[in-house]
N, C-alpha and C. Protein backbone atom coordinates (compact mmCIF):
# COMPACT_ATOMS: atom_id res chain seq x y z
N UNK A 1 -82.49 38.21 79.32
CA UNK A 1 -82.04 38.75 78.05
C UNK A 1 -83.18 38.67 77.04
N UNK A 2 -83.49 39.64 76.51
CA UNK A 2 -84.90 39.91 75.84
C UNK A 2 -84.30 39.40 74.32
N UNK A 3 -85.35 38.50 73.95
CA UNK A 3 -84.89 38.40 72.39
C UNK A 3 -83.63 37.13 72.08
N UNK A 4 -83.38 36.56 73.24
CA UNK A 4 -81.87 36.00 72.85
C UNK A 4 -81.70 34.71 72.27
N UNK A 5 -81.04 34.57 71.30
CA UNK A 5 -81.28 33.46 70.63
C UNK A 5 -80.44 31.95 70.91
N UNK A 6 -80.31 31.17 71.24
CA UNK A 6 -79.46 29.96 72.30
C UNK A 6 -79.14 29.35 70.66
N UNK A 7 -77.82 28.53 71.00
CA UNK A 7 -77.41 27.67 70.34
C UNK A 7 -76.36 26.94 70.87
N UNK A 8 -76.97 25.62 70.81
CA UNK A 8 -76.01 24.75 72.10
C UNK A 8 -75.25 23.63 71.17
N UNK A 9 -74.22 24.10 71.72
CA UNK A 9 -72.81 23.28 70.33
C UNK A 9 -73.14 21.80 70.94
N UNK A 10 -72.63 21.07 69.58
CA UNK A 10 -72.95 19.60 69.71
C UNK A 10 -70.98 18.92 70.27
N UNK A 11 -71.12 18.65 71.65
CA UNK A 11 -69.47 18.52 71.80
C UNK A 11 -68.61 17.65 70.95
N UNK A 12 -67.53 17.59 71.70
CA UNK A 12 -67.03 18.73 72.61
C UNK A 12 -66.71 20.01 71.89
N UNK A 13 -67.11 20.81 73.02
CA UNK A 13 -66.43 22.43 72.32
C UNK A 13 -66.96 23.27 73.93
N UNK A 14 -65.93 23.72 74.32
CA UNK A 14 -65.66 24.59 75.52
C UNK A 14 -65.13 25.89 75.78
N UNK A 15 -64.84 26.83 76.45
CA UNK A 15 -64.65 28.00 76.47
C UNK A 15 -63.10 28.27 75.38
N UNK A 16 -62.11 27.01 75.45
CA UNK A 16 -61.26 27.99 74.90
C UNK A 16 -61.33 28.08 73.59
N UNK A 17 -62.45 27.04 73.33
CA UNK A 17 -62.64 26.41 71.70
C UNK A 17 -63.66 28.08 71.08
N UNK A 18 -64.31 28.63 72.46
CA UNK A 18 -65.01 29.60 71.58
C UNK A 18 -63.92 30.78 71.62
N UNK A 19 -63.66 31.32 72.12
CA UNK A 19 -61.84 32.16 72.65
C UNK A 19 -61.41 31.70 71.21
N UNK A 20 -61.12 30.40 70.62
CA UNK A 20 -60.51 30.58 69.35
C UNK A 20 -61.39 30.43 68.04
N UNK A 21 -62.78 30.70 68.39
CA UNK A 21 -63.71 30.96 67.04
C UNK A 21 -63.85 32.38 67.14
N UNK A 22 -64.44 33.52 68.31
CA UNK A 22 -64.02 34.43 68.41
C UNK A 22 -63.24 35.58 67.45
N UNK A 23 -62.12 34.60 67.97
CA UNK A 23 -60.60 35.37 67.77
C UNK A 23 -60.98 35.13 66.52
N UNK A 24 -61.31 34.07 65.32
CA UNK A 24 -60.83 34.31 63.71
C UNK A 24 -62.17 34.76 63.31
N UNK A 25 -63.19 35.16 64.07
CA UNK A 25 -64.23 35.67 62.86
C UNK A 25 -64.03 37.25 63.83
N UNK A 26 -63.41 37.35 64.37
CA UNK A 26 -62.95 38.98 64.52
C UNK A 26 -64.09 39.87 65.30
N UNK A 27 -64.28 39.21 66.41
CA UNK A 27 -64.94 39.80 67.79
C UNK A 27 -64.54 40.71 68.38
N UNK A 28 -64.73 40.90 69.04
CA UNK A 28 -64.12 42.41 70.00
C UNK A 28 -64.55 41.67 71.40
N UNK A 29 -63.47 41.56 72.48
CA UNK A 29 -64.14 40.82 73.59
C UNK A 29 -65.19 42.31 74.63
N UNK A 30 -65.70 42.11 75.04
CA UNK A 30 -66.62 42.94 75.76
C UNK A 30 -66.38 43.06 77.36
N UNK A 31 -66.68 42.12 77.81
CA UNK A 31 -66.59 41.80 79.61
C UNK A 31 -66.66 40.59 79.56
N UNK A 32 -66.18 39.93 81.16
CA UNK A 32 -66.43 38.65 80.83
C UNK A 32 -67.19 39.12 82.43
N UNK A 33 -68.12 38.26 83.32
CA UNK A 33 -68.85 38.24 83.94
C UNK A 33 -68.68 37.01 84.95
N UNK A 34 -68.76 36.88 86.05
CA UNK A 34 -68.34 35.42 86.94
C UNK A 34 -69.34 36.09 87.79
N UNK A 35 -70.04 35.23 88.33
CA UNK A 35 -70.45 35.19 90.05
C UNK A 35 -69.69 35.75 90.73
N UNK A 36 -70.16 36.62 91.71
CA UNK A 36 -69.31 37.41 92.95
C UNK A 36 -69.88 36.30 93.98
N UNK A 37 -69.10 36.50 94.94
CA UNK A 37 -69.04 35.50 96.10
C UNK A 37 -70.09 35.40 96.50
N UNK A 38 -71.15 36.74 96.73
CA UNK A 38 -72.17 36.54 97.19
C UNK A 38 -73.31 36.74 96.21
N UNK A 39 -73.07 36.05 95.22
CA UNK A 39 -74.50 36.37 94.62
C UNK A 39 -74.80 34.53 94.66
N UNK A 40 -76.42 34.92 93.44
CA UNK A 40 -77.70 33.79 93.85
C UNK A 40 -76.22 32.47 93.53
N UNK A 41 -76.79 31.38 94.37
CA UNK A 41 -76.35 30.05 93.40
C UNK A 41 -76.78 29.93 91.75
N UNK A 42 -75.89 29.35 91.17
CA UNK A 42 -76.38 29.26 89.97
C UNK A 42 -76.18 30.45 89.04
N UNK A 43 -75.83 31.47 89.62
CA UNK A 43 -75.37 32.44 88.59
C UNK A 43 -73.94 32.38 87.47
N UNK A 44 -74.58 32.48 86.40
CA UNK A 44 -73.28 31.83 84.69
C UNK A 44 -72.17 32.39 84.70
N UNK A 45 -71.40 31.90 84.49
CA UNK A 45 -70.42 32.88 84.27
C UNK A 45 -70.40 32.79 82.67
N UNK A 46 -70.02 33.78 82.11
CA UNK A 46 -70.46 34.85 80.74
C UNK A 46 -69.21 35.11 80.02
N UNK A 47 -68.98 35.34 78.93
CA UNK A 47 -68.10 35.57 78.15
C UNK A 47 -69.00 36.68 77.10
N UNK A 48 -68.33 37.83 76.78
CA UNK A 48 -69.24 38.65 76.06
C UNK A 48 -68.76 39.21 75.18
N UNK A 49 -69.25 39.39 73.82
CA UNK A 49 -68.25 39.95 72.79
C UNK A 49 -69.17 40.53 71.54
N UNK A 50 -68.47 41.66 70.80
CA UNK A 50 -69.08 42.39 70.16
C UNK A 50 -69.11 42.06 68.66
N UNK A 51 -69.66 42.22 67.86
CA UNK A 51 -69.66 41.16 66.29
C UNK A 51 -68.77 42.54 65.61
N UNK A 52 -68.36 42.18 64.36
CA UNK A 52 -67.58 42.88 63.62
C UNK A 52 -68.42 44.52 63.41
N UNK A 53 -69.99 44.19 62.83
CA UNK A 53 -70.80 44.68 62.69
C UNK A 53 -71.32 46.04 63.33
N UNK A 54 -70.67 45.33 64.82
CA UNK A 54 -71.22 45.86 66.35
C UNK A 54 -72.90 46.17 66.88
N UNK A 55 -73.57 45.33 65.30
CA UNK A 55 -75.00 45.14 65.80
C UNK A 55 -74.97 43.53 66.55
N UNK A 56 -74.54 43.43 67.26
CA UNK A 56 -75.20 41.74 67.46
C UNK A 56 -73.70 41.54 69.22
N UNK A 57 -74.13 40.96 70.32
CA UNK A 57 -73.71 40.34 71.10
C UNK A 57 -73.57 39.24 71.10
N UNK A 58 -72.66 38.38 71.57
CA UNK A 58 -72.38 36.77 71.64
C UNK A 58 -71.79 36.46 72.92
N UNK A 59 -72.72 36.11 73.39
CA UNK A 59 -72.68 35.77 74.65
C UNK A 59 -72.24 33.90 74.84
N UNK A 60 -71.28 33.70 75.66
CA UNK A 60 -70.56 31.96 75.81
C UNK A 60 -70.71 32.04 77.33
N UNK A 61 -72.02 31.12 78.08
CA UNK A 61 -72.51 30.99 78.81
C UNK A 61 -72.63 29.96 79.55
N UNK A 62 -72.03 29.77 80.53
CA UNK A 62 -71.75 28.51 81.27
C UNK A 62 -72.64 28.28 82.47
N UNK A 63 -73.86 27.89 82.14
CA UNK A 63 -74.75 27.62 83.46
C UNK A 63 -74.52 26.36 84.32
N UNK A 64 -74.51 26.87 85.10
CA UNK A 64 -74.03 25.62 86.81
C UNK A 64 -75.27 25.19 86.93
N UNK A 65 -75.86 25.79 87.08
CA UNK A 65 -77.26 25.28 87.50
C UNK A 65 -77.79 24.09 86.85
N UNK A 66 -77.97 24.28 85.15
CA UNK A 66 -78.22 23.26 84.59
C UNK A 66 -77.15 22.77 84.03
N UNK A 67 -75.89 22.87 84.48
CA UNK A 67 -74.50 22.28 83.92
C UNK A 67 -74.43 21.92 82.07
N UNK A 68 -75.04 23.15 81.31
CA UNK A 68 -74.61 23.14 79.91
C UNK A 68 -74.26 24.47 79.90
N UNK A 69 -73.11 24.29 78.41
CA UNK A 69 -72.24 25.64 78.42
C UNK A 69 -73.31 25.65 76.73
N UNK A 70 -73.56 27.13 76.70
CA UNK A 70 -73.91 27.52 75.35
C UNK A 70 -73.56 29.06 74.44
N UNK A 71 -73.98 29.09 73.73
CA UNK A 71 -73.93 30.49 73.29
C UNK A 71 -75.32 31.26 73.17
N UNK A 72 -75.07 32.10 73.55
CA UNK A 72 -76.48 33.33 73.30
C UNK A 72 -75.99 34.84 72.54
N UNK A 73 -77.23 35.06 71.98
CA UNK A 73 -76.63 36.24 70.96
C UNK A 73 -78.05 37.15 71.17
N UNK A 74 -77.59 38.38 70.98
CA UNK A 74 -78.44 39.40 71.23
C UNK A 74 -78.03 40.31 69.72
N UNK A 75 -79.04 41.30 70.12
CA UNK A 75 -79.18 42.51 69.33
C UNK A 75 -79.59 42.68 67.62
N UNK A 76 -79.70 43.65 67.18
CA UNK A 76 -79.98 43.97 65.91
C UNK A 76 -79.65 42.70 64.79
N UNK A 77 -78.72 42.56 65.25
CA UNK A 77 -78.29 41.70 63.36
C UNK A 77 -77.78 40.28 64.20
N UNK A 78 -79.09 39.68 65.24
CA UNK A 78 -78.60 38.69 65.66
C UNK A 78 -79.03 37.26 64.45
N UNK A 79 -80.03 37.90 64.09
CA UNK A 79 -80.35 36.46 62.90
C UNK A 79 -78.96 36.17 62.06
N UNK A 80 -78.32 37.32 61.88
CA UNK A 80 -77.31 37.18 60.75
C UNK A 80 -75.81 36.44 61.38
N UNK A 81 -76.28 36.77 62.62
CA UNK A 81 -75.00 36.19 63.34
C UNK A 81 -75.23 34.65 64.00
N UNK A 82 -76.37 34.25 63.96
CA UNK A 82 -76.79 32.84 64.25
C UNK A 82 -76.59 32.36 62.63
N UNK A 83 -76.60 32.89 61.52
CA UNK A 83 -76.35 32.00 60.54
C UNK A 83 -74.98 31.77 60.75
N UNK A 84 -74.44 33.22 60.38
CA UNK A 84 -72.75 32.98 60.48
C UNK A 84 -72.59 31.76 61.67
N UNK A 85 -72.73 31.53 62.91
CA UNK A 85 -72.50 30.54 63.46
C UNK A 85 -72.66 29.04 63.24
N UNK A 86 -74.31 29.04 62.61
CA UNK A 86 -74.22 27.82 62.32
C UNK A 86 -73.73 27.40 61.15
N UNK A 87 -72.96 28.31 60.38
CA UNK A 87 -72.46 27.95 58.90
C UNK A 87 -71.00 27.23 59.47
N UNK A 88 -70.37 27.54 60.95
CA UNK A 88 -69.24 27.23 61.01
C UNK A 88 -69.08 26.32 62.38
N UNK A 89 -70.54 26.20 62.70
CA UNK A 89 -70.10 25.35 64.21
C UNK A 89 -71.46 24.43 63.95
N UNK A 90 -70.91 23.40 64.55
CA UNK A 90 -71.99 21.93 64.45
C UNK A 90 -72.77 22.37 66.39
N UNK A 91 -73.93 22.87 66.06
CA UNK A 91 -74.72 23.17 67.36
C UNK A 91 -76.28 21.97 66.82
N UNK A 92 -76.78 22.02 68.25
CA UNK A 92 -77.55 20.85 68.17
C UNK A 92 -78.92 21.61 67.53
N UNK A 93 -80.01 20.46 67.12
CA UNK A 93 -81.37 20.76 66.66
C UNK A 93 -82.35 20.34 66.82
N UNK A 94 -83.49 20.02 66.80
CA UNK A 94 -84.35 19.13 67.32
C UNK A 94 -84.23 17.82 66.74
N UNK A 95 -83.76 17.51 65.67
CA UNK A 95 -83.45 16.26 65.20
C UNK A 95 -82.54 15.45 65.77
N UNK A 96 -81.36 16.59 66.43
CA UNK A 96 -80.20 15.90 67.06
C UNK A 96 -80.07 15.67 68.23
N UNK A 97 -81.46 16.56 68.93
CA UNK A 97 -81.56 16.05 70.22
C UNK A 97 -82.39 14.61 70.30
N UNK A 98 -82.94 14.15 69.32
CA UNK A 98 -84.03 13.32 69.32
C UNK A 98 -82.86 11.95 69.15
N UNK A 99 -81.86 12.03 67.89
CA UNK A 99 -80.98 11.45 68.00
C UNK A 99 -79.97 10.96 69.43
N UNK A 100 -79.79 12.16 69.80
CA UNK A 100 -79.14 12.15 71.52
C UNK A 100 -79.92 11.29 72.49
N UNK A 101 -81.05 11.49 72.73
CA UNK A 101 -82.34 10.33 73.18
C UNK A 101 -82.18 9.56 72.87
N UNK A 102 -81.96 9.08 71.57
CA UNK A 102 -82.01 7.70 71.47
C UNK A 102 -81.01 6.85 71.42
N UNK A 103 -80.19 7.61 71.48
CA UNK A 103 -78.71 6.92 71.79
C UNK A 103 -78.47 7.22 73.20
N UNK A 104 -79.21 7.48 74.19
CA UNK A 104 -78.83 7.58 75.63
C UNK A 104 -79.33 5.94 76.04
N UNK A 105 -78.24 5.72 76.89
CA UNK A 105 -77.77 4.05 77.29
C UNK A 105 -77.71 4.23 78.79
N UNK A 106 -78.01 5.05 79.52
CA UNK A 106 -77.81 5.17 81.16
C UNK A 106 -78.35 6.32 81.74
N UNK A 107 -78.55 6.51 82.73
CA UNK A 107 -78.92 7.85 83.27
C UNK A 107 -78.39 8.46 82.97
N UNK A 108 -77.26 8.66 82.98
CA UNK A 108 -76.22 9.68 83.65
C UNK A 108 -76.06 10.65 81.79
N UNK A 109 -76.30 9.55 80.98
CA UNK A 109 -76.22 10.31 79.64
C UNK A 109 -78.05 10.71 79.04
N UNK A 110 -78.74 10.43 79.68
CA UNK A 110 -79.68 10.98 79.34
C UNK A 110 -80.25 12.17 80.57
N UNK A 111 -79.78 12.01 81.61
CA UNK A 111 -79.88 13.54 82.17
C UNK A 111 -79.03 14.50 81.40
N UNK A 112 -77.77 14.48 80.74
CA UNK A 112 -76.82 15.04 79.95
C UNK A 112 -77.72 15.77 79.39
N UNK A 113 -78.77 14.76 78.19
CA UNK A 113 -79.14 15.19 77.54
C UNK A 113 -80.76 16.24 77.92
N UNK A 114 -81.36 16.00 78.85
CA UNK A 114 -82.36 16.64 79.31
C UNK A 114 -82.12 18.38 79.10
N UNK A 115 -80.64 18.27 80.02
CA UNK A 115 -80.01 19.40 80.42
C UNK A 115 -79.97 20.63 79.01
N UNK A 116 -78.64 19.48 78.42
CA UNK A 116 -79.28 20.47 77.05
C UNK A 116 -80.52 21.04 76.64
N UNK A 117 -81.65 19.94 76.64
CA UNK A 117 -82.47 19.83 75.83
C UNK A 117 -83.45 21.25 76.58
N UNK A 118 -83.41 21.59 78.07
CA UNK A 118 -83.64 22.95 78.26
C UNK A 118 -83.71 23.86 77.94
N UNK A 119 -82.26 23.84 77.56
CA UNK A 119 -81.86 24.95 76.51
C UNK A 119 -82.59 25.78 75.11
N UNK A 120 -82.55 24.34 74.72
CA UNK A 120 -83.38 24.26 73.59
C UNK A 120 -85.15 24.46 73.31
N UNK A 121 -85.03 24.71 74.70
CA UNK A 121 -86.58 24.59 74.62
C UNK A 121 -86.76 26.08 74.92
N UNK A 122 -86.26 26.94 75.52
CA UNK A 122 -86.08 28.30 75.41
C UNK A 122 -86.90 29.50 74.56
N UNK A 123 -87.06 28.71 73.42
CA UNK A 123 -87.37 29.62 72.50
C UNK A 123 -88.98 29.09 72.32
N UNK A 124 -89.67 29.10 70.77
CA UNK A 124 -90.84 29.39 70.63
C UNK A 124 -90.95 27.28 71.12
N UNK A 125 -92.22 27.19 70.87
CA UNK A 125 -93.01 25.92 71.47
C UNK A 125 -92.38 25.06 70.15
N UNK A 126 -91.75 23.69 70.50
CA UNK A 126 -91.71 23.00 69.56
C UNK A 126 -92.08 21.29 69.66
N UNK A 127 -92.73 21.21 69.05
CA UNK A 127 -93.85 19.78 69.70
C UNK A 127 -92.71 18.89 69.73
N UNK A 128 -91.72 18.78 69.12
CA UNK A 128 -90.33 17.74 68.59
C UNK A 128 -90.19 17.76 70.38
N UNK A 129 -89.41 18.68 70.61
CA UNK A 129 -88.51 19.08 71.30
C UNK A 129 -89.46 18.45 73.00
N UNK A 130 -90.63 19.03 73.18
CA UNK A 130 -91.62 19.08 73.78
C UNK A 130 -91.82 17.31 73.89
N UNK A 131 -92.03 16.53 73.40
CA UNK A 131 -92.32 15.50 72.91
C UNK A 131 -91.07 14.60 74.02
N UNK A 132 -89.38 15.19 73.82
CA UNK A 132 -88.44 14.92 74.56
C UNK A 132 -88.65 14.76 75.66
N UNK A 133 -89.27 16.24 76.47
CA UNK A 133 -89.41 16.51 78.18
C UNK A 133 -90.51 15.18 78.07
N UNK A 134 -92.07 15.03 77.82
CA UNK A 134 -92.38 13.83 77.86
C UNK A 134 -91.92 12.65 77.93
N UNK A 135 -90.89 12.26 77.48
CA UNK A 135 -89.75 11.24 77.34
C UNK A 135 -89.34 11.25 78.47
N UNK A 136 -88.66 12.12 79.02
CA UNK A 136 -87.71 11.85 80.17
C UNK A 136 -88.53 12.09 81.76
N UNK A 137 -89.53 12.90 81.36
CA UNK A 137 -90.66 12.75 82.56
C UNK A 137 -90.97 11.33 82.91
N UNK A 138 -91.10 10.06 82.50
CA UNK A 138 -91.54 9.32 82.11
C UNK A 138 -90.59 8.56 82.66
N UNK A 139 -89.40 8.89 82.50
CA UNK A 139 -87.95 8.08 82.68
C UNK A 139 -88.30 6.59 84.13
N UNK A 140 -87.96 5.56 83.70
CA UNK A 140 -88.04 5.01 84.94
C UNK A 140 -87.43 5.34 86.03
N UNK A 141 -85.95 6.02 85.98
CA UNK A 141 -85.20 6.67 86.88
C UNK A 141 -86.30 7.89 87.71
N UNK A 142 -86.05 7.59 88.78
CA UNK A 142 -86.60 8.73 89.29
C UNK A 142 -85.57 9.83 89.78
N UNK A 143 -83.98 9.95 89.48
CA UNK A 143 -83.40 11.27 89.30
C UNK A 143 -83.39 11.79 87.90
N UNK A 144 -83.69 11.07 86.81
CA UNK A 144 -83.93 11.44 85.40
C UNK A 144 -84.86 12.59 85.56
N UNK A 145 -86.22 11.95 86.28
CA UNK A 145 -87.42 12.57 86.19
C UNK A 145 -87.61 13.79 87.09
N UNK A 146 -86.20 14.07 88.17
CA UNK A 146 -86.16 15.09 88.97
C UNK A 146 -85.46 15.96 88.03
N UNK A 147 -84.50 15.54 87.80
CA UNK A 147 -83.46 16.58 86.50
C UNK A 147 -84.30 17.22 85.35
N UNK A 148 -85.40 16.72 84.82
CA UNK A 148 -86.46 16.82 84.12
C UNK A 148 -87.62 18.03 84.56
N UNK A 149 -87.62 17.92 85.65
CA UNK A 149 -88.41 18.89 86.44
C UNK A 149 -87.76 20.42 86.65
N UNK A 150 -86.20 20.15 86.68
CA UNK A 150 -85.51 21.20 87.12
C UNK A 150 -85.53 22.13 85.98
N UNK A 151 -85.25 21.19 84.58
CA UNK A 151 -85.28 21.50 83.42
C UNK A 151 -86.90 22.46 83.01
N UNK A 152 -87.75 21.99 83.14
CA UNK A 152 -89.07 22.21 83.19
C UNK A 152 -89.60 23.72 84.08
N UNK A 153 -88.87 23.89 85.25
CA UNK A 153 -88.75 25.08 85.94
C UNK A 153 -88.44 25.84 85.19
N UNK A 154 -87.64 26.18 84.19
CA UNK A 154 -87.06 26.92 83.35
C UNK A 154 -87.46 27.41 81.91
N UNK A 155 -88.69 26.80 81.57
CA UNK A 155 -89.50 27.10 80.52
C UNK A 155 -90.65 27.15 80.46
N UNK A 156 -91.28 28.22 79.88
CA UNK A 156 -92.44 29.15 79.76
C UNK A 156 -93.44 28.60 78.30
N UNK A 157 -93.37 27.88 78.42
CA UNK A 157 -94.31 27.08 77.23
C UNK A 157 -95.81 27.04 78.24
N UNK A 158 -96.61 26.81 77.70
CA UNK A 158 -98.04 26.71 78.20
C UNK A 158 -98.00 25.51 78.43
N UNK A 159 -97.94 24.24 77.79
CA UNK A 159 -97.66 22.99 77.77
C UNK A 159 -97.06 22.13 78.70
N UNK A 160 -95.98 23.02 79.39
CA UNK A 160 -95.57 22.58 80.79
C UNK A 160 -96.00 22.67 81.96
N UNK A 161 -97.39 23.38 82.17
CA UNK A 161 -97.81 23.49 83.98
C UNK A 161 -98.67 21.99 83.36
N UNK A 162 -99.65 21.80 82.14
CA UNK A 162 -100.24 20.40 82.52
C UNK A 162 -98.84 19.49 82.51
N UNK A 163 -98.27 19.04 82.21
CA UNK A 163 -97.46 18.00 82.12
C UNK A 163 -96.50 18.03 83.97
N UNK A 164 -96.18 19.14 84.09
CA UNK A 164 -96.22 19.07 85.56
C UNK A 164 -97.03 18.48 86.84
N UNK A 165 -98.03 19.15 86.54
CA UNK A 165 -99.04 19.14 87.11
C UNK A 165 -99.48 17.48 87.11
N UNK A 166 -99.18 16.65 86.21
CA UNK A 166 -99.58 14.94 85.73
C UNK A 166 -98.26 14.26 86.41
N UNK A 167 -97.66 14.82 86.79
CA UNK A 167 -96.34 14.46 87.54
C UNK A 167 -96.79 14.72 88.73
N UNK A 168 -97.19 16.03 89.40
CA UNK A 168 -97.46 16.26 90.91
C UNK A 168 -98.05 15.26 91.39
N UNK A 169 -99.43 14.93 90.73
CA UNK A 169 -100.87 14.33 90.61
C UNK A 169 -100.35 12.42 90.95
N UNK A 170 -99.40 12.17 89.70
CA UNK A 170 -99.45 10.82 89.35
C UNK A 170 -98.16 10.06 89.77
N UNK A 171 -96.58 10.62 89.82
CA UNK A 171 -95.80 10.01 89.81
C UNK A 171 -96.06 8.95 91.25
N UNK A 172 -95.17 8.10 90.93
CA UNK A 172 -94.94 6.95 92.45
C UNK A 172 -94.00 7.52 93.27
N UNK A 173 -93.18 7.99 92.78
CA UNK A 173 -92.16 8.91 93.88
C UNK A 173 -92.30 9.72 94.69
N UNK A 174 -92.58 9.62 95.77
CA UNK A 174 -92.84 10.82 96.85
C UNK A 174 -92.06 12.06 96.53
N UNK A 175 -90.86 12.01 96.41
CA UNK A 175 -89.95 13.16 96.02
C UNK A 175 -90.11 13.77 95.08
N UNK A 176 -90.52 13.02 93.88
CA UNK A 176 -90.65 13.80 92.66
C UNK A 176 -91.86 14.49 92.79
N UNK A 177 -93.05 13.48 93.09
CA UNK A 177 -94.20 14.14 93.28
C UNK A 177 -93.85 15.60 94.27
N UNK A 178 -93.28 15.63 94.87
CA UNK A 178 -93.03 16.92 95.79
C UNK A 178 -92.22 18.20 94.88
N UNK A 179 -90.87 17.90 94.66
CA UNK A 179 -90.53 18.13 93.59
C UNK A 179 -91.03 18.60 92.56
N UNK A 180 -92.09 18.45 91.94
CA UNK A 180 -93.58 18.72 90.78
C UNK A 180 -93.83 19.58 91.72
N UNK A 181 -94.55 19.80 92.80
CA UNK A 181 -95.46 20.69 93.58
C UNK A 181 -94.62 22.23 93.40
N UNK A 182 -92.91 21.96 93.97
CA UNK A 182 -92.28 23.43 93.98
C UNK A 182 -92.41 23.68 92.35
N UNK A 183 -91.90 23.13 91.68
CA UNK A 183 -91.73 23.64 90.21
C UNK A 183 -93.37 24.00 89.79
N UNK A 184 -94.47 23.61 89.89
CA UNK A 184 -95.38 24.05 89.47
C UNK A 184 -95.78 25.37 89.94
N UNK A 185 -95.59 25.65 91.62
CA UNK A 185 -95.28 26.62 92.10
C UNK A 185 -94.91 27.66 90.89
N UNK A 186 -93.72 27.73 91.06
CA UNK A 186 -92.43 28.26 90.03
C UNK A 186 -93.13 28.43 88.55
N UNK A 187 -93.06 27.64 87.83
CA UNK A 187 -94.06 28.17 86.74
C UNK A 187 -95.43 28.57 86.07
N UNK A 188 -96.44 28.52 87.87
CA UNK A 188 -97.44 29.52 88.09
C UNK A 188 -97.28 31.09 88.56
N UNK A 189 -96.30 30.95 89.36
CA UNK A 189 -95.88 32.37 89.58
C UNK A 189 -95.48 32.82 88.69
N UNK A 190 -94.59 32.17 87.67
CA UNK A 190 -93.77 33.40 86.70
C UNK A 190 -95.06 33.79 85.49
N UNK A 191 -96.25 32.42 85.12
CA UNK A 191 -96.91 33.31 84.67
C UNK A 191 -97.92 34.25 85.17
N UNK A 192 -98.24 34.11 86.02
CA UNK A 192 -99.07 35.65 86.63
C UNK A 192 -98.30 36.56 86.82
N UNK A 193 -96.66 36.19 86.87
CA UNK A 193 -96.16 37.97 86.83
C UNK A 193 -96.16 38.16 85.27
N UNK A 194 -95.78 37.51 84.19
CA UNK A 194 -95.76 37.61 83.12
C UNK A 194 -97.46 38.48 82.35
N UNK A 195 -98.23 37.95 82.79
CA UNK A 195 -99.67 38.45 82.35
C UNK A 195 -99.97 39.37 83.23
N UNK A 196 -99.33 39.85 84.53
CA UNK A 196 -99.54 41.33 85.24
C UNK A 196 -98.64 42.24 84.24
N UNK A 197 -97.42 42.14 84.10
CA UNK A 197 -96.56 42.86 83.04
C UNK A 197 -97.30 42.97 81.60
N UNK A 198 -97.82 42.22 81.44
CA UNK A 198 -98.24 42.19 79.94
C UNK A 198 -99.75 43.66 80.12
N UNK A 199 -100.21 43.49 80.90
CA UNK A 199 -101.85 43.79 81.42
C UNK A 199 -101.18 45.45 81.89
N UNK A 200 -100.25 45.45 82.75
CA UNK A 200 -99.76 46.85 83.12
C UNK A 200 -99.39 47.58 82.17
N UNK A 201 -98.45 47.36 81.05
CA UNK A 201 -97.62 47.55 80.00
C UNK A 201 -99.09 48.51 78.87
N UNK A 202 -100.25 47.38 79.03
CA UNK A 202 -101.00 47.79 77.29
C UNK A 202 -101.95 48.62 78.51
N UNK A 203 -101.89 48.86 79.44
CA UNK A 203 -102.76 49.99 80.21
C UNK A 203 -101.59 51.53 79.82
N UNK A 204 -100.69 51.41 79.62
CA UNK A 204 -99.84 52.96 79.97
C UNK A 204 -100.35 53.79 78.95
């Protein structure tokens, strides 16, 4: 989705909670979208809906893969519709993920928070945010630091093949260290297709 802007509610708040924000700021539902039997693992299932406006999409997005549900918004008058949202829904920020970190007391709630924190990293480079994945790379857990990696597969920051790459190189974990090897893989390939597209594109 070209352009799309993430905003990951601070819980709880789940599909029917957006079904009834929706419904009072006066959406139009669109399609809703599920995995067919045979498609990739990991494919979202989607909730899709049209703004009053009908410049702007709002997309309620439930990824399996990285097990956080969020919202994404597209189109023309999406800035205007990320205010309207955050004027009426408590979604997280880099402050609150930093907060979330530091109130994580176990694995199991600081992979939680990794997961999100993916999300969030989505968009332009933010040293805050960035600063986090360091954090949990780091994790003494070594499934923290795999969940971390998975997370890391998934974003296109420049900043992430070295920090990978210091994981492949350095961790004590055989697994993770392996683990590092596919994901670096993974976010060397996507940028050489990214800079072939870019390079093909300003040739036409």
């Amino acid at each position: 989705m070209t352009d799309l802007v993430r905003l990951v509610p601070r819980m709880p708040f789940g599909r029917d909670e957006m079904k009834q924000l929706a419904e009072r700021l006066g959406w139009t539902l669109h399609a809703v979208q599920e995995g067919e039997p045979d498609a990739p693992e990991g494919v979202p299932f989607e909730m899709i809906w049209i703004s009053v406006d009908q410049k702007s999409a709002i997309h309620w997005i439930e990824d399996h893969l990285l097990q956080v549900n969020y919202i994404g918004i597209t189109g023309p008058s999406r800035a205007h519709t990320e205010v309207l949202l955050r004027d009426v829904l408590d979604v997280h920020s880099p402050n609150s993920m930093t907060d979330l970190f530091d109130s994580a007391r176990d694995a199991d709630s600081l992979m939680n928070s990794v997961r999100m924190l993916s999300i969030q990293c989505q968009g332009d480079y933010d040293p805050q945010l960035f600063a986090l994945l360091r954090w949990a790379v780091n994790d003494p857990s070594p499934i923290v630091r795999r969940v971390t990696l998975l997370a890391a597969s998934t974003i296109s920051w420049a900043e992430i093949d070295p920090l990978v790459q210091y994981v492949r190189d350095h961790d004590l974990d055989e697994t993770v260290r392996a683990e590092a090897a596919q994901v670096l893989d993974i976010i060397r390939s996507r940028a050489t297709r990214a800079a072939t597209s870019e390079k093909t594109g300003g040739e036409e």
